[in-house]
Protein backbone atom coordinates (compact mmCIF):
# COMPACT_ATOMS: atom_id res chain seq x y z
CA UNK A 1 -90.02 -21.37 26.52
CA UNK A 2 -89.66 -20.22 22.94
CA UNK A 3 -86.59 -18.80 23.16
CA UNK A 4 -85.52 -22.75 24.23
CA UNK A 5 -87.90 -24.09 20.99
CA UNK A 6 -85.69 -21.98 18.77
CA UNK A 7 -82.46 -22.91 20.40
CA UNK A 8 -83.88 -26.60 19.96
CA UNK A 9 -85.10 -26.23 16.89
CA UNK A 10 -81.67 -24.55 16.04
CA UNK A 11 -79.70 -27.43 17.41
CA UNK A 12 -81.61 -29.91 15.45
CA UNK A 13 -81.07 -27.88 11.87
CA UNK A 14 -77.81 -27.90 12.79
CA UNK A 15 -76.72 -31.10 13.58
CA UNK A 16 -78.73 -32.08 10.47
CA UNK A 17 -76.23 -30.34 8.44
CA UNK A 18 -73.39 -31.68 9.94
CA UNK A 19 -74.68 -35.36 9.55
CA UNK A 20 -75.43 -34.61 5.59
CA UNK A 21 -72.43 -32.89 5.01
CA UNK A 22 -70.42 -36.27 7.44
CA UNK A 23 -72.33 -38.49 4.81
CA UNK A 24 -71.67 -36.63 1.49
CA UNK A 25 -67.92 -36.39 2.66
CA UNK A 26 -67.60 -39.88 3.53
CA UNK A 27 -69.31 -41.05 0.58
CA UNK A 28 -66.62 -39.07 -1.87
CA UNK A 29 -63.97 -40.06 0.58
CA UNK A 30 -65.09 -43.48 0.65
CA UNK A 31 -64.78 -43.76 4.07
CA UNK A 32 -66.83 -43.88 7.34
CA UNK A 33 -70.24 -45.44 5.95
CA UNK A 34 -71.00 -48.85 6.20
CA UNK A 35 -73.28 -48.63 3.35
CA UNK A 36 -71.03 -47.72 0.59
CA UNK A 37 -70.39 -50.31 -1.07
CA UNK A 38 -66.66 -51.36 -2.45
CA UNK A 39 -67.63 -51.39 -6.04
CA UNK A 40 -69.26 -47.66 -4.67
CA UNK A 41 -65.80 -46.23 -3.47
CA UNK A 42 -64.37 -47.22 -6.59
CA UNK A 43 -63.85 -44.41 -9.14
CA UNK A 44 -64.12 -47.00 -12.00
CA UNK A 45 -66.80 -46.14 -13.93
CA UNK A 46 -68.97 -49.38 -14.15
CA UNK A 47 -71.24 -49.50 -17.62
CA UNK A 48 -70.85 -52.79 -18.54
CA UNK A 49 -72.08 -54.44 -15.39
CA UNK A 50 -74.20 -56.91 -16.03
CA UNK A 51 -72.83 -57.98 -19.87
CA UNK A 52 -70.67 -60.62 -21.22
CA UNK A 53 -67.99 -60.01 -23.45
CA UNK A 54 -66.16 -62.86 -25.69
CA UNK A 55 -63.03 -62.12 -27.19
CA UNK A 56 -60.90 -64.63 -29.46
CA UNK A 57 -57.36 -64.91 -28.67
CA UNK A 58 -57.31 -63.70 -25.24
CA UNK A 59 -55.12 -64.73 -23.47
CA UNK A 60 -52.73 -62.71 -23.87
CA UNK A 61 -51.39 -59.33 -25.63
CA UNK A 62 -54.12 -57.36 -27.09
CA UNK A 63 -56.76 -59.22 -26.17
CA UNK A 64 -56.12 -60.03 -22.49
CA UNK A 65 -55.77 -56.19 -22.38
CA UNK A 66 -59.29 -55.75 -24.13
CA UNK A 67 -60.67 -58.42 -21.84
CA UNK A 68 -58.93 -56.50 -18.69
CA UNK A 69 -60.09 -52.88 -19.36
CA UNK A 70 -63.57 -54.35 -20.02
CA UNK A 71 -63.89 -56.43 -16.41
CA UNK A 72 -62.75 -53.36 -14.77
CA UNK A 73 -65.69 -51.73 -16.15
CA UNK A 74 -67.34 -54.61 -15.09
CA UNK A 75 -68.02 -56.99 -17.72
CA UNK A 76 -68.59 -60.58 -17.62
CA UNK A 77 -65.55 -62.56 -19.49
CA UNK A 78 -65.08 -65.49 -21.77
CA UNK A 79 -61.65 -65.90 -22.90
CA UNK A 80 -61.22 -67.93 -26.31
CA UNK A 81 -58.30 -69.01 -27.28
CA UNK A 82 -55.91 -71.58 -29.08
CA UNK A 83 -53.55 -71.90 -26.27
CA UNK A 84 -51.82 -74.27 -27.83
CA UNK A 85 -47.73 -72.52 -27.98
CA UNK A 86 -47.78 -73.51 -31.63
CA UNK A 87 -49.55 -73.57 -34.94
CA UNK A 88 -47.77 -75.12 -37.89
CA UNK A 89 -46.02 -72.66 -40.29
CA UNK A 90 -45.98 -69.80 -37.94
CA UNK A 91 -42.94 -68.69 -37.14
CA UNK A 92 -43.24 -67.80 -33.69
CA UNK A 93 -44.82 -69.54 -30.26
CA UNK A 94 -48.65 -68.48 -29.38
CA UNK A 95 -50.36 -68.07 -26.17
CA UNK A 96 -50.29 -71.79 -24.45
CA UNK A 97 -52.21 -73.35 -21.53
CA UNK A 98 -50.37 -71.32 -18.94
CA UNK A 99 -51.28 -68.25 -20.52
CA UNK A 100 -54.85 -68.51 -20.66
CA UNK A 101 -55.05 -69.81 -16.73
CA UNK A 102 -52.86 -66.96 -15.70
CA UNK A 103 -55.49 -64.53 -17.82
CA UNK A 104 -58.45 -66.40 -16.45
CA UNK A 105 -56.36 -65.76 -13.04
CA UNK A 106 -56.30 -61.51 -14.05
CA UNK A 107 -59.88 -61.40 -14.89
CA UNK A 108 -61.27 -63.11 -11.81
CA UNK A 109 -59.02 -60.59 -9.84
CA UNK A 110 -61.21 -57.81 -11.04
CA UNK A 111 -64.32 -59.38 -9.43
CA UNK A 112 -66.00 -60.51 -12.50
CA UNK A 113 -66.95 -63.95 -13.87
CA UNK A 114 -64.45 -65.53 -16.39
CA UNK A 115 -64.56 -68.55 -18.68
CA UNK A 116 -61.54 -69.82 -20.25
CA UNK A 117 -62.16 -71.92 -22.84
CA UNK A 118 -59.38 -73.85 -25.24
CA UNK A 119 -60.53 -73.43 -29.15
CA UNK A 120 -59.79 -72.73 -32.65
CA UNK A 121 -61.16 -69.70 -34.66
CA UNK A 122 -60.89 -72.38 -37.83
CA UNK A 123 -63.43 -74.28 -36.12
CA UNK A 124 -66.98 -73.15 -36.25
CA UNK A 125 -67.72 -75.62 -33.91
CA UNK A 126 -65.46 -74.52 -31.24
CA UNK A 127 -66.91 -70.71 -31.46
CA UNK A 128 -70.56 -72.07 -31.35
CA UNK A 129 -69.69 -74.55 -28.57
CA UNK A 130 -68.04 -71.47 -26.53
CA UNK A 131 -70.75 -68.89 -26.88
CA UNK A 132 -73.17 -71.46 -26.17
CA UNK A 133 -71.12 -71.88 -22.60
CA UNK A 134 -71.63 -68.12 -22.61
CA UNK A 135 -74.69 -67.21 -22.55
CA UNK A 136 -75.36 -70.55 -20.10
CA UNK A 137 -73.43 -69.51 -17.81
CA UNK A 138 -73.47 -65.74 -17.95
CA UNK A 139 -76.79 -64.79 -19.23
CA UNK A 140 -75.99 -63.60 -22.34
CA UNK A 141 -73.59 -62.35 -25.27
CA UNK A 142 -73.43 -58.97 -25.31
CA UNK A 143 -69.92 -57.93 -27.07
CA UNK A 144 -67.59 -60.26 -29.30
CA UNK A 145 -64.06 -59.20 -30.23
CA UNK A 146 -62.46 -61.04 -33.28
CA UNK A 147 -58.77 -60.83 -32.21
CA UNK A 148 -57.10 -63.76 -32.86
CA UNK A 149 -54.70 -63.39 -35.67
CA UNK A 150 -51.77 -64.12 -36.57
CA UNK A 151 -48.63 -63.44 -39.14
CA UNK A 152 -46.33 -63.96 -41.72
CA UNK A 153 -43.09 -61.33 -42.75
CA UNK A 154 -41.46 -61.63 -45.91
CA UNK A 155 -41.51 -61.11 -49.73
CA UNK A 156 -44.36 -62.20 -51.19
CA UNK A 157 -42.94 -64.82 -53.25
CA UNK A 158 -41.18 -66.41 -50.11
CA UNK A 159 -44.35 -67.86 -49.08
CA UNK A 160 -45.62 -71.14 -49.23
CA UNK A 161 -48.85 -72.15 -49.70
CA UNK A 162 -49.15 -73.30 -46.10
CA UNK A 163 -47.47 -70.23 -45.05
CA UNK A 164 -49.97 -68.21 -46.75
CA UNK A 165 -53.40 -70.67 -45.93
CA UNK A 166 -52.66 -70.49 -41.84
CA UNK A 167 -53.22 -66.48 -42.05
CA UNK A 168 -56.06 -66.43 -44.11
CA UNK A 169 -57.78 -69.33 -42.68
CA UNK A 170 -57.23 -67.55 -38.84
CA UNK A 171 -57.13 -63.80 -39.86
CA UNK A 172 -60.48 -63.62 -42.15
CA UNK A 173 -62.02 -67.45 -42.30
CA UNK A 174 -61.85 -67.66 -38.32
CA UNK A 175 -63.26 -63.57 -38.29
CA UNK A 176 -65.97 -64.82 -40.70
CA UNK A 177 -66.41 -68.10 -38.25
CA UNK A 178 -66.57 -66.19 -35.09
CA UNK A 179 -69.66 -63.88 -37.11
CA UNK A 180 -71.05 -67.02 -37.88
CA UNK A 181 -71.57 -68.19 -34.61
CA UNK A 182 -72.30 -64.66 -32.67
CA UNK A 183 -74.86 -63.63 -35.05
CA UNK A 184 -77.88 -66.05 -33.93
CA UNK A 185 -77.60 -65.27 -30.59
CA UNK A 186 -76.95 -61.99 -30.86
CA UNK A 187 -80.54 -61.49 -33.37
CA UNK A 188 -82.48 -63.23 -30.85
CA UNK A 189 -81.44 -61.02 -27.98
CA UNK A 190 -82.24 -58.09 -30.27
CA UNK A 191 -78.85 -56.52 -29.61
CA UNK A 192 -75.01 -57.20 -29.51
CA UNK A 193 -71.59 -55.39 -30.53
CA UNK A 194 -69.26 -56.85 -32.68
CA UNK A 195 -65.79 -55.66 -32.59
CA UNK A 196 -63.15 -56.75 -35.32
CA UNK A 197 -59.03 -55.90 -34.49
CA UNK A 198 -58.14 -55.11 -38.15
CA UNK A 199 -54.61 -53.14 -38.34
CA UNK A 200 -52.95 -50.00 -39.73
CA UNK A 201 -51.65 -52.55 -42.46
CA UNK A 202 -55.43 -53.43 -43.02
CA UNK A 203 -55.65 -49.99 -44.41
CA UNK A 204 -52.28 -49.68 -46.79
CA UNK A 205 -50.08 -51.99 -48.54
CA UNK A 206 -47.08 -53.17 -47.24
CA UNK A 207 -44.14 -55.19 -49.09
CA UNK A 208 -42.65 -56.57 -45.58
CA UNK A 209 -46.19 -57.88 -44.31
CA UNK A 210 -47.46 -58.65 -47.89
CA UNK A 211 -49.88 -62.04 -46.80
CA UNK A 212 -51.12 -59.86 -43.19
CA UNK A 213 -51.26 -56.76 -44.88
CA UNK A 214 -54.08 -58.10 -47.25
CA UNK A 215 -55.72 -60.33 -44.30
CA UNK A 216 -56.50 -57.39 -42.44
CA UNK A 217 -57.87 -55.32 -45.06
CA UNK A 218 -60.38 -58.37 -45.65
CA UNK A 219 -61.19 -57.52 -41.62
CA UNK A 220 -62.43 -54.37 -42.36
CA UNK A 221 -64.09 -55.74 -45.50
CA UNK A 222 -65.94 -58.54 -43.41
CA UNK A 223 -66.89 -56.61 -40.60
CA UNK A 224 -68.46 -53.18 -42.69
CA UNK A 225 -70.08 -56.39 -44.77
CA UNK A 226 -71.72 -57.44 -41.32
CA UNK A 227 -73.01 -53.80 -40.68
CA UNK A 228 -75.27 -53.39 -43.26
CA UNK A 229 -76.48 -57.08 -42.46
CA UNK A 230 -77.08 -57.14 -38.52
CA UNK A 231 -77.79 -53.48 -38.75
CA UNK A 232 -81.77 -53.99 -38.03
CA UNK A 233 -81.54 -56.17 -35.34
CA UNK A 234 -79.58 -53.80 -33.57
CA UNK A 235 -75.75 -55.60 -34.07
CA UNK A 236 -73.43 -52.46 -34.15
CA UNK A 237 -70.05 -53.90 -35.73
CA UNK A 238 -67.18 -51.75 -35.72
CA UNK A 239 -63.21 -52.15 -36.37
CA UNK A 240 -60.01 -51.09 -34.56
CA UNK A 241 -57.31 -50.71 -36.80
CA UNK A 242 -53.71 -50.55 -34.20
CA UNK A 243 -50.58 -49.54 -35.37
CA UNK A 244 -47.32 -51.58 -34.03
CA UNK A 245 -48.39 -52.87 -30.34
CA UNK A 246 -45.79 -54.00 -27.89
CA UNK A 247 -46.76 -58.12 -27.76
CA UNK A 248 -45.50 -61.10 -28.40
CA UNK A 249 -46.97 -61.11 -31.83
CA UNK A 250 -44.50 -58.67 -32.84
CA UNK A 251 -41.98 -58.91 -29.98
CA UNK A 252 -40.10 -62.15 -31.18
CA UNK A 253 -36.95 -63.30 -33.23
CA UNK A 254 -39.08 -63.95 -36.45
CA UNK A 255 -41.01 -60.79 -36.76
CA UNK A 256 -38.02 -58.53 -35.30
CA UNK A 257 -35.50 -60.93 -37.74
CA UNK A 258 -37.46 -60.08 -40.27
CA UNK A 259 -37.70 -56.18 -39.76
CA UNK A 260 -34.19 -55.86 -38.95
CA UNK A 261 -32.58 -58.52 -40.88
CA UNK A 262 -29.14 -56.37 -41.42
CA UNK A 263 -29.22 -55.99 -37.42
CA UNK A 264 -27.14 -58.85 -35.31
CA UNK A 265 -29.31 -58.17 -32.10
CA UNK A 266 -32.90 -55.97 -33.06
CA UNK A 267 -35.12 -55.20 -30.83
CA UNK A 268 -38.58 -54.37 -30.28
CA UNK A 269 -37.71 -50.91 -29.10
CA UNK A 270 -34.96 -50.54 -31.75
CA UNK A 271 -37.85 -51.19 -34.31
CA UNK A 272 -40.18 -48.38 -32.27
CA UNK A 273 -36.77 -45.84 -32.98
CA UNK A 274 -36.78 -46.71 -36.65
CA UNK A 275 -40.79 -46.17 -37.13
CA UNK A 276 -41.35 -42.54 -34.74
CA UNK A 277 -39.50 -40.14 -36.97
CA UNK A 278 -41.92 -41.16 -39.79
CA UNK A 279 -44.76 -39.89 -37.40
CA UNK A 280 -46.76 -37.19 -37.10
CA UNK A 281 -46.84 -37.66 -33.11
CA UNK A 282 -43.48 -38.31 -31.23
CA UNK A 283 -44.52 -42.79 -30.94
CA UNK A 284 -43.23 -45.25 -32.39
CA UNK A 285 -45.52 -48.03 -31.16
CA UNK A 286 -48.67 -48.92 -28.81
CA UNK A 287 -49.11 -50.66 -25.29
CA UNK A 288 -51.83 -53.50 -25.16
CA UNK A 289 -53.98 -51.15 -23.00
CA UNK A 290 -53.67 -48.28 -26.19
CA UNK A 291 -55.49 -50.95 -28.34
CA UNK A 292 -57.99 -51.52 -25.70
CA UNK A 293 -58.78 -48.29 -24.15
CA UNK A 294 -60.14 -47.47 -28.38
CA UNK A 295 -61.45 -51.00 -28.18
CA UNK A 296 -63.74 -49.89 -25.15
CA UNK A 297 -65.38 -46.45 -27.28
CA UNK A 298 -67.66 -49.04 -29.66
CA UNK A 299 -68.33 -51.10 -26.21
CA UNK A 300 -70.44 -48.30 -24.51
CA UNK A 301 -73.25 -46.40 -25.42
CA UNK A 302 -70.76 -43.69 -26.27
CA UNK A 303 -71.32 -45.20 -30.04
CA UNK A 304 -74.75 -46.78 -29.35
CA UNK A 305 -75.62 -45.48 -33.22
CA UNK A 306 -72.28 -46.01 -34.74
CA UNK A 307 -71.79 -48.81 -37.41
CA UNK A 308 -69.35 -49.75 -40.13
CA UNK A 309 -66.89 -47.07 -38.93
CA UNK A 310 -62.99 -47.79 -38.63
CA UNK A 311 -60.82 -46.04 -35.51
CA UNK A 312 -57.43 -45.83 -36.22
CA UNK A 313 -54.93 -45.83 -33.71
CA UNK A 314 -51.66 -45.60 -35.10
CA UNK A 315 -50.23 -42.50 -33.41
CA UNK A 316 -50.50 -40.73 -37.01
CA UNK A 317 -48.99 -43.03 -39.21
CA UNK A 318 -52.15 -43.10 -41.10
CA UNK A 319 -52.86 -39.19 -41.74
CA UNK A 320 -52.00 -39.37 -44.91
CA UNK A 321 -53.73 -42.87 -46.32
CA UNK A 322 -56.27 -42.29 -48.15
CA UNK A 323 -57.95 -46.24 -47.80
């Protein structure tokens, strides 16, 4: 009779093990257990469940990959942008209304909420209007992303005065707008992250990209500016500084005209060949999801007591700046 306790008893220990061991292996397999959630079985590391992230100019290039690499972590989106396929006196076509539903499209693939809303960063107006929407809808705003920008090549006296107004008024009066607007909401929640897309221009001169070159220096200007003021009510504001990124913004006939002017037929990769032997690192350019992967460091709590700082990513190119 004890002998057939211990067997029992045995038995039991034993099939104990083998159910734990079952569970533990279905769980890292993600298979076999009805309780594991899909979000579970997926190795994407969720930390921004639950927030809402706004980022200007996204819907497309830089900022649709911002916006992407932060719904797979599981943020909330609102996508803000012109989407109009043309601003006077720049050279090249902008994200239109196709663009942004086809983002809005990417996000919602992800399994997170998205907003896209149609609005100009020259507008206070439209920013306050948006984030209002926002938090409404989503609860809250937890990140902003000042991307929207755009550019003009040339000498510095080839520009007109419009020429030279539509940069400043989108690259630093629509950065300063977007502030504007973020900032009340963000110091009666107590908390928010700011996150300004400055450039490796915005940190040298540059005799090609005179008028952008100066605009995105002003970027990193405006956003330390908004450190020391937001500091105490926990705003974190923090700038990524790119060096050239594979987008339309760059990948056009103006811009690549412009660069290449002596070449019949240049392209964006024929640009890339001409920058990488001038680098430290064997690159001559960025992907979108580069730009956003650095994007996503002052997003997390990786740099939950980091403020005013600058990350370039430029493969190099600026290891030997001094700014």
């Amino acid at each position: 009779m004890l002998k057939n306790n211990k067997t029992s008893r045995r038995d039991m220990i034993k099939k104990g093990a083998i159910g734990a061991a079952a569970l533990a292996a279905s769980t890292v397999l993600g298979t076999g257990v009805a309780q594991v959630s899909k979000r579970d079985q997926n190795p994407v590391n969720y930390q921004l469940s639950g927030k809402t992230a706004f980022i200007t100019g996204g819907a497309r290039g830089i900022g649709l990959a911002i916006a992407e690499e932060m719904a797979k972590s599981g943020a909330n989106i609102v996508l803000f942008d012109i989407a109009s396929g043309k601003i006077p006196h720049v050279g090249y076509a902008v994200a239109n209304a196709r663009d942004l539903q086809s983002a809005k499209a990417k996000i919602e693939a992800l399994k997170v909420k998205c907003l896209a809303i149609k609005g100009d960063v020259r507008r206070r107006g439209d920013l306050e209007n948006a984030m209002k929407q926002a938090v409404a809808s989503l609860g809250s705003l937890d990140i902003v992303v000042a991307n929207a920008g755009v550019t003009q090549v040339g000498a510095i006296e080839e520009f007109s005065p419009e020429e030279i107004s539509v940069v400043y008024d989108i690259n630093i009066e629509g950065v300063v707008k977007t502030i504007q607007a973020a900032a009340p909401i963000m110091k009666q929640q107590k908390s928010g992250k700011m996150i300004f897309i400055s450039s490796a221009l915005g940190r040298m001169g540059n005799e090609l990209f005179p008028i952008y070159a100066s605009s995105k220096w002003a970027v990193i200007g405006i956003a330390k500016s908004a450190a020391l003021s937001y500091g105490r009510d926990n705003i974190l504001c923090n700038v990524v500084s790119p060096g050239l990124v594979r987008t339309k913004f760059a990948d056009n006939a103006y811009v690549l005209g412009k660069m290449m002017p002596n070449d019949p037929a240049p392209t964006f990769d024929k640009v890339s060949e001409m920058l990488r032997p001038g680098n430290p690192i064997d690159v001559g350019h960025l992907e979108p999801e580069d730009v956003a992967k650095a994007v996503m460091i002052f997003a997390t709590d990786a740099t939950s007591k980091v403020t005013g700082e600058v990350f370039d990513v430029s493969y190099g190119s600026l290891a030997r700046s001094i700014a």
